[in-house]
PDB file of N, CA and C in Angstrom:
ATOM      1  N   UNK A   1       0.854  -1.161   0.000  1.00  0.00           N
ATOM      2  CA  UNK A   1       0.000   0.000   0.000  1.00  0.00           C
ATOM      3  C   UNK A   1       0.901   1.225   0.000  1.00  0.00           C
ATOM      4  N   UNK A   2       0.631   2.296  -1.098  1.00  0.00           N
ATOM      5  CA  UNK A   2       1.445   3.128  -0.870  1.00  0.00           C
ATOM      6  C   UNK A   2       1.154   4.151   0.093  1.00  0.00           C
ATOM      7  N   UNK A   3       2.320   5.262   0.511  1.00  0.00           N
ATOM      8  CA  UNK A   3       2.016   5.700   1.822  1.00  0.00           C
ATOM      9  C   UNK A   3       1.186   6.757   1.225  1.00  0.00           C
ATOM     10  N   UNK A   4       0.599   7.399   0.040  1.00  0.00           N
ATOM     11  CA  UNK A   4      -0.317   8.405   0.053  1.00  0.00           C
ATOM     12  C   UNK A   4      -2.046   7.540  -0.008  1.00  0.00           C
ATOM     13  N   UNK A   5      -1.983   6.440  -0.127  1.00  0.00           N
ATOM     14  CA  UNK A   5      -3.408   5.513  -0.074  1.00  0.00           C
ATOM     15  C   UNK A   5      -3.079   5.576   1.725  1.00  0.00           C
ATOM     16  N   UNK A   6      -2.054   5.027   1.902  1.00  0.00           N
ATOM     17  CA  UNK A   6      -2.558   5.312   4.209  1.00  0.00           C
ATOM     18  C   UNK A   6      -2.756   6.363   4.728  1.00  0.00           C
ATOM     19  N   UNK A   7      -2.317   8.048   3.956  1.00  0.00           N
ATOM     20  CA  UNK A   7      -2.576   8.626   4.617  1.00  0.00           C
ATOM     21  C   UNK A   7      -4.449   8.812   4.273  1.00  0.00           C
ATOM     22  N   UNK A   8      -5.200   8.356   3.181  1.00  0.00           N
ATOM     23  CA  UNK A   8      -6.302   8.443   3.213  1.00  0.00           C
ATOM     24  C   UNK A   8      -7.319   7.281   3.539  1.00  0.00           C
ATOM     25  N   UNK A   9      -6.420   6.772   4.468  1.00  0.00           N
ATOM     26  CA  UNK A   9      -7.281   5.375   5.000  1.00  0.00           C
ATOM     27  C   UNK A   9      -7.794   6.161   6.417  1.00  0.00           C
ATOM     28  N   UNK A  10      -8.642   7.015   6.809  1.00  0.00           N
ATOM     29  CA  UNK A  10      -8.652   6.843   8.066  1.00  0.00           C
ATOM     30  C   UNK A  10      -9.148   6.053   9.226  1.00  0.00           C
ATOM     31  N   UNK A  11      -9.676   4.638   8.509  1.00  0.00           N
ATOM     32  CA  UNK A  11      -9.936   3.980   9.275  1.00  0.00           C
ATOM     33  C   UNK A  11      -9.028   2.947  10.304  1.00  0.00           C
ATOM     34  N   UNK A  12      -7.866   3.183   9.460  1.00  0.00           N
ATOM     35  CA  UNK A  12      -7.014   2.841  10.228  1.00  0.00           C
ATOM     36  C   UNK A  12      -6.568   3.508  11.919  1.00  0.00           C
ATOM     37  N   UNK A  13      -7.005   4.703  12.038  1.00  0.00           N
ATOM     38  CA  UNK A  13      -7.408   5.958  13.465  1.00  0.00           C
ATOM     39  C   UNK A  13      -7.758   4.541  14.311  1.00  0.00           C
ATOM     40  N   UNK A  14      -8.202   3.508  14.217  1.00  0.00           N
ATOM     41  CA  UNK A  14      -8.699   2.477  15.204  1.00  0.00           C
ATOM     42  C   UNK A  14      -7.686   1.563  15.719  1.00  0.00           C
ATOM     43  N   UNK A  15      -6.742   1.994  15.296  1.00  0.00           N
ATOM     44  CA  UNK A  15      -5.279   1.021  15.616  1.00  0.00           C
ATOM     45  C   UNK A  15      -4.828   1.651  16.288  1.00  0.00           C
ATOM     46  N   UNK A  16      -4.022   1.656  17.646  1.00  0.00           N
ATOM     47  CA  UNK A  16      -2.818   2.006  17.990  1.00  0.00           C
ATOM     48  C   UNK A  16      -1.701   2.334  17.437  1.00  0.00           C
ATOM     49  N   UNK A  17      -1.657   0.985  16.656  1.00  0.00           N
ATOM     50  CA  UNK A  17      -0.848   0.981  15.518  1.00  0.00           C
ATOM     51  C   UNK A  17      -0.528   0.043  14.900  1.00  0.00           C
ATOM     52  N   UNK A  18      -0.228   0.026  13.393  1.00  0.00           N
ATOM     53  CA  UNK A  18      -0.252  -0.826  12.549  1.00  0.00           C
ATOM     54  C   UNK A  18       0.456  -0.965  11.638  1.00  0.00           C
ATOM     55  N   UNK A  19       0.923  -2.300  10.812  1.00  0.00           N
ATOM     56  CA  UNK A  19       1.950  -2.315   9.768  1.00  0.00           C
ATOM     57  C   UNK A  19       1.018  -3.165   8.562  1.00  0.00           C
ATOM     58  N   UNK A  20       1.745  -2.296   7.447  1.00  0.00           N
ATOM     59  CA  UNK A  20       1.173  -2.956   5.915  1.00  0.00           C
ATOM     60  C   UNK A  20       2.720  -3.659   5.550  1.00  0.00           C
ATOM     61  N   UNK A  21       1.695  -4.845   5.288  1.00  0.00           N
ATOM     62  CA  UNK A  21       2.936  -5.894   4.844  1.00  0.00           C
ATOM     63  C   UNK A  21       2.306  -7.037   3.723  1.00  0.00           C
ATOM     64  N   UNK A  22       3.437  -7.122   2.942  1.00  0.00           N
ATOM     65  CA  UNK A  22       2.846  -7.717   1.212  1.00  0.00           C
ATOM     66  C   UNK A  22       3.009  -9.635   1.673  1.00  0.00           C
ATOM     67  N   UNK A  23       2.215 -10.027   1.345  1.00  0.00           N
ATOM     68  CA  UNK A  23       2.124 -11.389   2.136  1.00  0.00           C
ATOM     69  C   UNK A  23       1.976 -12.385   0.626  1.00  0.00           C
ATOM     70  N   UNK A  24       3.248 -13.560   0.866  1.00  0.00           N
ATOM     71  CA  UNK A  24       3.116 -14.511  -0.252  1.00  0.00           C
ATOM     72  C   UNK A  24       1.489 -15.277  -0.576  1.00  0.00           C
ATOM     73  N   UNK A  25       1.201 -15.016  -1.726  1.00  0.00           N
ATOM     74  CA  UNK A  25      -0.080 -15.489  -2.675  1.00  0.00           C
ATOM     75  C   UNK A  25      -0.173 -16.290  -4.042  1.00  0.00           C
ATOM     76  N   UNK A  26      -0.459 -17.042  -3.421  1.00  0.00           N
ATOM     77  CA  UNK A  26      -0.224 -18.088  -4.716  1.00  0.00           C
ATOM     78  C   UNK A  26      -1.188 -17.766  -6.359  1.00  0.00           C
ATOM     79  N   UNK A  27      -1.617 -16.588  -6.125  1.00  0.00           N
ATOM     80  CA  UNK A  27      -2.691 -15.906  -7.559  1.00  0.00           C
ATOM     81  C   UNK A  27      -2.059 -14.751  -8.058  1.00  0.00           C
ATOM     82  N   UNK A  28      -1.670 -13.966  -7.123  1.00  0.00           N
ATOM     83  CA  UNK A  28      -0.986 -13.029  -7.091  1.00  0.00           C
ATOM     84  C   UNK A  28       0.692 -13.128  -6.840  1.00  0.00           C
ATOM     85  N   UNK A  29       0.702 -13.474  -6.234  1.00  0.00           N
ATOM     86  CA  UNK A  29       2.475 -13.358  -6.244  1.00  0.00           C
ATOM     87  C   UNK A  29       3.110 -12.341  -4.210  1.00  0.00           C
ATOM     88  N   UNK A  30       2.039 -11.667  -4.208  1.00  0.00           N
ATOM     89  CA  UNK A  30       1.890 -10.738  -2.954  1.00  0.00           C
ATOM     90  C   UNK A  30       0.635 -10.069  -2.750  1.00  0.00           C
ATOM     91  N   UNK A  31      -0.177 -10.016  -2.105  1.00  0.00           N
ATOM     92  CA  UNK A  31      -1.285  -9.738  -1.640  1.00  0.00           C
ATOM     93  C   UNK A  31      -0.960  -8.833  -0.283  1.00  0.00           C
ATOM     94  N   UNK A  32      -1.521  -7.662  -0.121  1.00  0.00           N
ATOM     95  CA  UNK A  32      -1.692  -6.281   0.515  1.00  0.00           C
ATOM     96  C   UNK A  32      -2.080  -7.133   2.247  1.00  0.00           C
ATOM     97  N   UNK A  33      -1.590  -7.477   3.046  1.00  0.00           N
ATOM     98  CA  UNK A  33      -2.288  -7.375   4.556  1.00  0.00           C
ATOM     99  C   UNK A  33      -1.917  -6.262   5.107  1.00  0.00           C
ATOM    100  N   UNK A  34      -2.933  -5.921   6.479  1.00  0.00           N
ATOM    101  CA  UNK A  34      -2.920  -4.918   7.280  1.00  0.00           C
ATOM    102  C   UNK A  34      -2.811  -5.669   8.880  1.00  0.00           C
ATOM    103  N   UNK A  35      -2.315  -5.289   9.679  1.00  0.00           N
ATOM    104  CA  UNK A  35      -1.832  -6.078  10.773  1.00  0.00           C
ATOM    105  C   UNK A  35      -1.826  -4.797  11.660  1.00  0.00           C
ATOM    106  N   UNK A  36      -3.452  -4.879  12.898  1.00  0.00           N
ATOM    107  CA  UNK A  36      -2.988  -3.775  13.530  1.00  0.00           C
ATOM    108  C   UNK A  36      -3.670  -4.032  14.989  1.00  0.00           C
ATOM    109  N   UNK A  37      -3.089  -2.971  15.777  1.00  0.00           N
ATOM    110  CA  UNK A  37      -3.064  -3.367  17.055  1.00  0.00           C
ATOM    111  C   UNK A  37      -4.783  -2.407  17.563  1.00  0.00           C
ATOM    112  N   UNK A  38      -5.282  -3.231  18.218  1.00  0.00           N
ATOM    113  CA  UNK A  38      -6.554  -1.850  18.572  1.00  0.00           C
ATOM    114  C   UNK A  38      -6.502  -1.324  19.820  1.00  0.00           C
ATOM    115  N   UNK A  39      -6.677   0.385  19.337  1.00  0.00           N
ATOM    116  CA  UNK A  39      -6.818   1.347  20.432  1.00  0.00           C
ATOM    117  C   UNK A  39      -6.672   0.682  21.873  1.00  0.00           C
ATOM    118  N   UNK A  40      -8.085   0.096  21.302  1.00  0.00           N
ATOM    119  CA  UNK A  40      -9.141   0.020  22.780  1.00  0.00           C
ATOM    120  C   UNK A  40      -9.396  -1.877  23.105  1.00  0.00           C
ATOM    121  N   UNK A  41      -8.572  -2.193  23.680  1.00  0.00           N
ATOM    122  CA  UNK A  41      -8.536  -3.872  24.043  1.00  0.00           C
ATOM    123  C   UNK A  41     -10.319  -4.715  23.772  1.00  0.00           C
ATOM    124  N   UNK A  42     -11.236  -3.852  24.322  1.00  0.00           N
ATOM    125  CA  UNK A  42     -12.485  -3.755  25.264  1.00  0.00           C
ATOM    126  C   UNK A  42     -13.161  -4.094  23.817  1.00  0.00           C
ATOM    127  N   UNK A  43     -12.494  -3.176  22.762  1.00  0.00           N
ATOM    128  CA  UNK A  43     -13.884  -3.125  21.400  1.00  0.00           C
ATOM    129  C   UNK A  43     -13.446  -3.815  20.794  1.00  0.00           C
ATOM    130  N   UNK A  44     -14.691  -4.292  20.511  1.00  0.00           N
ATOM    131  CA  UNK A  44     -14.622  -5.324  19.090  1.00  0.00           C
ATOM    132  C   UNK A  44     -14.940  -4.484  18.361  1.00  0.00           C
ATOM    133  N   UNK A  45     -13.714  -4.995  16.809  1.00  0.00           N
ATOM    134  CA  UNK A  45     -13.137  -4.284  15.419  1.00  0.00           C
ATOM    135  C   UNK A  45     -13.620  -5.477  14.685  1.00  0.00           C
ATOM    136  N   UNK A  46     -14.910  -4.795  13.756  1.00  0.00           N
ATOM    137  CA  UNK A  46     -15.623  -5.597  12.679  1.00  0.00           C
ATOM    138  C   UNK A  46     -14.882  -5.003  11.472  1.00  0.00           C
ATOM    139  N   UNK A  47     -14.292  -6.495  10.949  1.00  0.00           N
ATOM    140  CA  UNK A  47     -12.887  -6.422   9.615  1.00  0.00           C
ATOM    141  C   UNK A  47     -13.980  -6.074   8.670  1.00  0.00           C
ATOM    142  N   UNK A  48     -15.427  -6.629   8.821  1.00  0.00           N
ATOM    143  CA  UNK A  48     -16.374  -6.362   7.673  1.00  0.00           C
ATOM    144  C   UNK A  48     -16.763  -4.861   7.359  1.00  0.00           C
ATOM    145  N   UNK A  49     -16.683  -4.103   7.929  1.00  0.00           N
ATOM    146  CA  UNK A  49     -16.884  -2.328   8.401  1.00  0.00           C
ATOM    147  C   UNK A  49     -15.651  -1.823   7.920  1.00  0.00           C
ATOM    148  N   UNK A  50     -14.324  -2.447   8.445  1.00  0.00           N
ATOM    149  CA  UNK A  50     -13.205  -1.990   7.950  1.00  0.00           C
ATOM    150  C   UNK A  50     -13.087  -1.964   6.449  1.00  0.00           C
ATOM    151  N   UNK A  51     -13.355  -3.157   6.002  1.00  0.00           N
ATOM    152  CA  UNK A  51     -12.873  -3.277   4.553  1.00  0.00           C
ATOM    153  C   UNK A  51     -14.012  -2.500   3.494  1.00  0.00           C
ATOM    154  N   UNK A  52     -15.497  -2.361   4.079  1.00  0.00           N
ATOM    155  CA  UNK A  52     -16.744  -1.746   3.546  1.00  0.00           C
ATOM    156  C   UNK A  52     -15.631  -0.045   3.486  1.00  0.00           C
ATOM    157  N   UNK A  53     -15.162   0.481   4.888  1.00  0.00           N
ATOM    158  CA  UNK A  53     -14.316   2.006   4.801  1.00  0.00           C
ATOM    159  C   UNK A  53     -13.555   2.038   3.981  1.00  0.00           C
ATOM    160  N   UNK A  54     -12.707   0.571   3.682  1.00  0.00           N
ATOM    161  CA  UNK A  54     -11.082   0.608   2.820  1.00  0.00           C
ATOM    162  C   UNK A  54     -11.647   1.136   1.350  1.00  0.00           C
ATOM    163  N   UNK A  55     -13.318   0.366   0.620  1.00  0.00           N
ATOM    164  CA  UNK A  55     -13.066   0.201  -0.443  1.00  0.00           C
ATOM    165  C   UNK A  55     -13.721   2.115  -1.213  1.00  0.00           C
ATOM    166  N   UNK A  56     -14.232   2.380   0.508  1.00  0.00           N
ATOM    167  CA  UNK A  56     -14.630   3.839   0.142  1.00  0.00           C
ATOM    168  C   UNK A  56     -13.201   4.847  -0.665  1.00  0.00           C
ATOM    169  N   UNK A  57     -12.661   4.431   0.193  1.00  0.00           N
ATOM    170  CA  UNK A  57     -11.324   5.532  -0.350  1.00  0.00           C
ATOM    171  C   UNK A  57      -9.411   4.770  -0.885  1.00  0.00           C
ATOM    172  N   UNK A  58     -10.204   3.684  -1.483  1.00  0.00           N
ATOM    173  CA  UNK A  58      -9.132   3.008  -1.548  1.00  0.00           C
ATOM    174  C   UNK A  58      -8.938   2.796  -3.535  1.00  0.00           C
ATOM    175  N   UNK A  59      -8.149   2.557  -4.358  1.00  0.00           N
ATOM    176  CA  UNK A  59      -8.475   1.944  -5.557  1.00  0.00           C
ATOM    177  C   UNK A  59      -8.448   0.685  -5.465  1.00  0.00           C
ATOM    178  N   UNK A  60      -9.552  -0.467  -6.084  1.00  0.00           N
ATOM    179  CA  UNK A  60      -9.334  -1.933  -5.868  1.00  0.00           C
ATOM    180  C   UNK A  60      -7.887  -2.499  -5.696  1.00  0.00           C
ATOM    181  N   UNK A  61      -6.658  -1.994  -6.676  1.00  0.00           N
ATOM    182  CA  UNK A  61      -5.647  -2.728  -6.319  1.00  0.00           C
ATOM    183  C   UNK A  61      -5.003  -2.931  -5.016  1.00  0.00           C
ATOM    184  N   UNK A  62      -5.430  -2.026  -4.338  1.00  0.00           N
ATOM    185  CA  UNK A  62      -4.882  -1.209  -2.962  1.00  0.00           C
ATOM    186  C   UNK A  62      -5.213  -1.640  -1.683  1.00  0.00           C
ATOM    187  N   UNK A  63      -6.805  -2.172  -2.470  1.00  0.00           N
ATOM    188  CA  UNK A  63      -7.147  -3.024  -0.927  1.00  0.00           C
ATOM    189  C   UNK A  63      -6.176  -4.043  -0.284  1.00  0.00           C
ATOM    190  N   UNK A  64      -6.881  -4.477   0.909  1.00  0.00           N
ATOM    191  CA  UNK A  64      -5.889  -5.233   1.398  1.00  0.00           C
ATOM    192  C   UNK A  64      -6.729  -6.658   1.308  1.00  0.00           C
ATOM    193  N   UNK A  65      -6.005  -8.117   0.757  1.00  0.00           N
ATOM    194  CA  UNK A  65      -6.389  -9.440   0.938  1.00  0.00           C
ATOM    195  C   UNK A  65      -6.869  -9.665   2.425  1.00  0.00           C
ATOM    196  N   UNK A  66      -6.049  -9.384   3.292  1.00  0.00           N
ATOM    197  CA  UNK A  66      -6.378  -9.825   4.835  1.00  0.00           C
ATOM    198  C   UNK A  66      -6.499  -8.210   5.671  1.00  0.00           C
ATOM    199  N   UNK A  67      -7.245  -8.688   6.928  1.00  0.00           N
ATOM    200  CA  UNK A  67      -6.919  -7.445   7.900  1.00  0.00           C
ATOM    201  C   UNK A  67      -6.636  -8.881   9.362  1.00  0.00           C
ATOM    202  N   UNK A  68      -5.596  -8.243   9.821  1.00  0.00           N
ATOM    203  CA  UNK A  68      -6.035  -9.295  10.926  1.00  0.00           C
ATOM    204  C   UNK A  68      -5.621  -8.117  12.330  1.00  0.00           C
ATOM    205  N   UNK A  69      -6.023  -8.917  13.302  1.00  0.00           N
ATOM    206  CA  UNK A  69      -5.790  -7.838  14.679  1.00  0.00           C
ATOM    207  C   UNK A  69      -5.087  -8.671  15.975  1.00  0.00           C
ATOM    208  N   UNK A  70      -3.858  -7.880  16.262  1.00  0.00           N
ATOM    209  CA  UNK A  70      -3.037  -8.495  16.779  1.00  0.00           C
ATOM    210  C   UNK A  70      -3.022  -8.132  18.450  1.00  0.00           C
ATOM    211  N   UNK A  71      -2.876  -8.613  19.344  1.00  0.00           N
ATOM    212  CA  UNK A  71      -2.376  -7.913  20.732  1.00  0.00           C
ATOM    213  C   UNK A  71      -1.686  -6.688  20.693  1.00  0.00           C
ATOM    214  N   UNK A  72      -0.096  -7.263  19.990  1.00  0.00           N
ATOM    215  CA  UNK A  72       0.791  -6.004  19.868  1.00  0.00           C
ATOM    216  C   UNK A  72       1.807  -6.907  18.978  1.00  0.00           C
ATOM    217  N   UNK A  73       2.456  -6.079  18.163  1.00  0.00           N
ATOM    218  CA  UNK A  73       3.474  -6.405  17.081  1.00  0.00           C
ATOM    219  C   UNK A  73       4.667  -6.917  17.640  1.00  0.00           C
ATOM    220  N   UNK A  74       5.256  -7.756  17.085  1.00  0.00           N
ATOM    221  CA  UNK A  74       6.730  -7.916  17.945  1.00  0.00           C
ATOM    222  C   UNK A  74       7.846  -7.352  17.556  1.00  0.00           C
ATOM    223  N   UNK A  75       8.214  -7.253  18.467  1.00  0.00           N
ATOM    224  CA  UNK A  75       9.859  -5.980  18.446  1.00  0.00           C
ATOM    225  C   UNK A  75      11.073  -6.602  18.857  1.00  0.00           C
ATOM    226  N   UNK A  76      12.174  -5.898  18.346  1.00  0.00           N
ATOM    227  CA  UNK A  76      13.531  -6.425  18.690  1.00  0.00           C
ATOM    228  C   UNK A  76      13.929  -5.161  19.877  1.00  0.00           C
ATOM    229  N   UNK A  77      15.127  -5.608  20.309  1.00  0.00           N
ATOM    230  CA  UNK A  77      15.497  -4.613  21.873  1.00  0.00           C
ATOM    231  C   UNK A  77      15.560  -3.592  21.360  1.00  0.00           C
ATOM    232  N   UNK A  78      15.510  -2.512  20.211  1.00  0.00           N
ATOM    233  CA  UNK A  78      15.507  -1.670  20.319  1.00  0.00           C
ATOM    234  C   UNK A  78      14.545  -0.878  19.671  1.00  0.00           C
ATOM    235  N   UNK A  79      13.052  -2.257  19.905  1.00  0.00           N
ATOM    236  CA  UNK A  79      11.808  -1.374  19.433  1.00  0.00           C
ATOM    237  C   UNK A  79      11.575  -1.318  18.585  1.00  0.00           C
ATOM    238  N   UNK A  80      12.350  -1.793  17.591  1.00  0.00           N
ATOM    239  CA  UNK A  80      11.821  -2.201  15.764  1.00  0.00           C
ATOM    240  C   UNK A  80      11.328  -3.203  15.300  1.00  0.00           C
ATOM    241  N   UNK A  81       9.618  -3.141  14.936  1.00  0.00           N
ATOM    242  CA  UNK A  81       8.912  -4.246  14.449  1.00  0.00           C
ATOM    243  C   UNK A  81       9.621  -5.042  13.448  1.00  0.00           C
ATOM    244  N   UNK A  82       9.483  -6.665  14.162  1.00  0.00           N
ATOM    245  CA  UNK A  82      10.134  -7.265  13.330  1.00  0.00           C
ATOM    246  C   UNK A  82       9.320  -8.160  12.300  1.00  0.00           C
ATOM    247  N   UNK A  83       9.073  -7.563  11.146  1.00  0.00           N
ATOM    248  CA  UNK A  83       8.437  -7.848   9.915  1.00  0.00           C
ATOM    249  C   UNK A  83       7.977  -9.547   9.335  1.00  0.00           C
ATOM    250  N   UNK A  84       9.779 -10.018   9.993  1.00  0.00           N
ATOM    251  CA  UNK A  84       9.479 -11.316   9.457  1.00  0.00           C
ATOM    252  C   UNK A  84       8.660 -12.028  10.655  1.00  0.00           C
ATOM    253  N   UNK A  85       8.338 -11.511  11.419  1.00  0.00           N
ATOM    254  CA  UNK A  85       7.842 -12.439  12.712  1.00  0.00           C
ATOM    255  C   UNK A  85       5.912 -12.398  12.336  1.00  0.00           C
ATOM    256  N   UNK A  86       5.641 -11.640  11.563  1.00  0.00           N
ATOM    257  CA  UNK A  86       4.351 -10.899  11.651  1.00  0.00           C
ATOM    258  C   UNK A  86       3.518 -11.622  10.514  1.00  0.00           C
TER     259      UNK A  86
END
C-alpha cells in the first residue's frame, strides 16, 4: 500500500498501531495485509466495516487481501517491528 493511499485510510485511526505488509499469494504473487493493534482492548473491530471504509477511499488494487488484529506487534530490543515475525 502506498504511503499516500494510508494517509487516506482513516480507518485505520482504530489502531494504535499498525503495519502494511505484502504477504506470499499463490494468484498473485503478494497480496496487501494490514496487521494492527486496537486502540481500545475492550472493542470489538468488525474487519467487515473496515474493509466496507477501505473500499470507500481506496483503488481496488490497494485493498488489502487480509486485515487481521493483533495484541501487539513484535519488536527487537531496540523497538523495531520485526516484519518477518508478523
Amino acid at each position: 500500500m502506498a504511503s499516500s493511499h494510508r494517509e487516506r485510510v482513516g480507518v485505520l485511526k482504530l489502531f494504535s498501531e499498525h503495519i502494511v505488509v505484502g504477504r506470499r499469494d499463490q494468484e498473485w504473487g503478494q497480496a496487501v495485509t494490514i496487521i494492527g493493534v486496537p486502540k481500545n482492548s475492550e472493542t470489538s473491530i468488525d474487519i467487515s466495516e473496515i474493509r466496507a471504509q477501505l473500499r470507500e477511499s481506496l483503488p481496488n488494487y490497494a485493498l488489502p487481501k487480509a486485515i487481521e488484529i493483533v495484541e501487539a506487534l513484535p519488536r527487537n530490543a531496540m523497538g523495531k517491528v520485526l516484519r518477518r515475525l508478523v
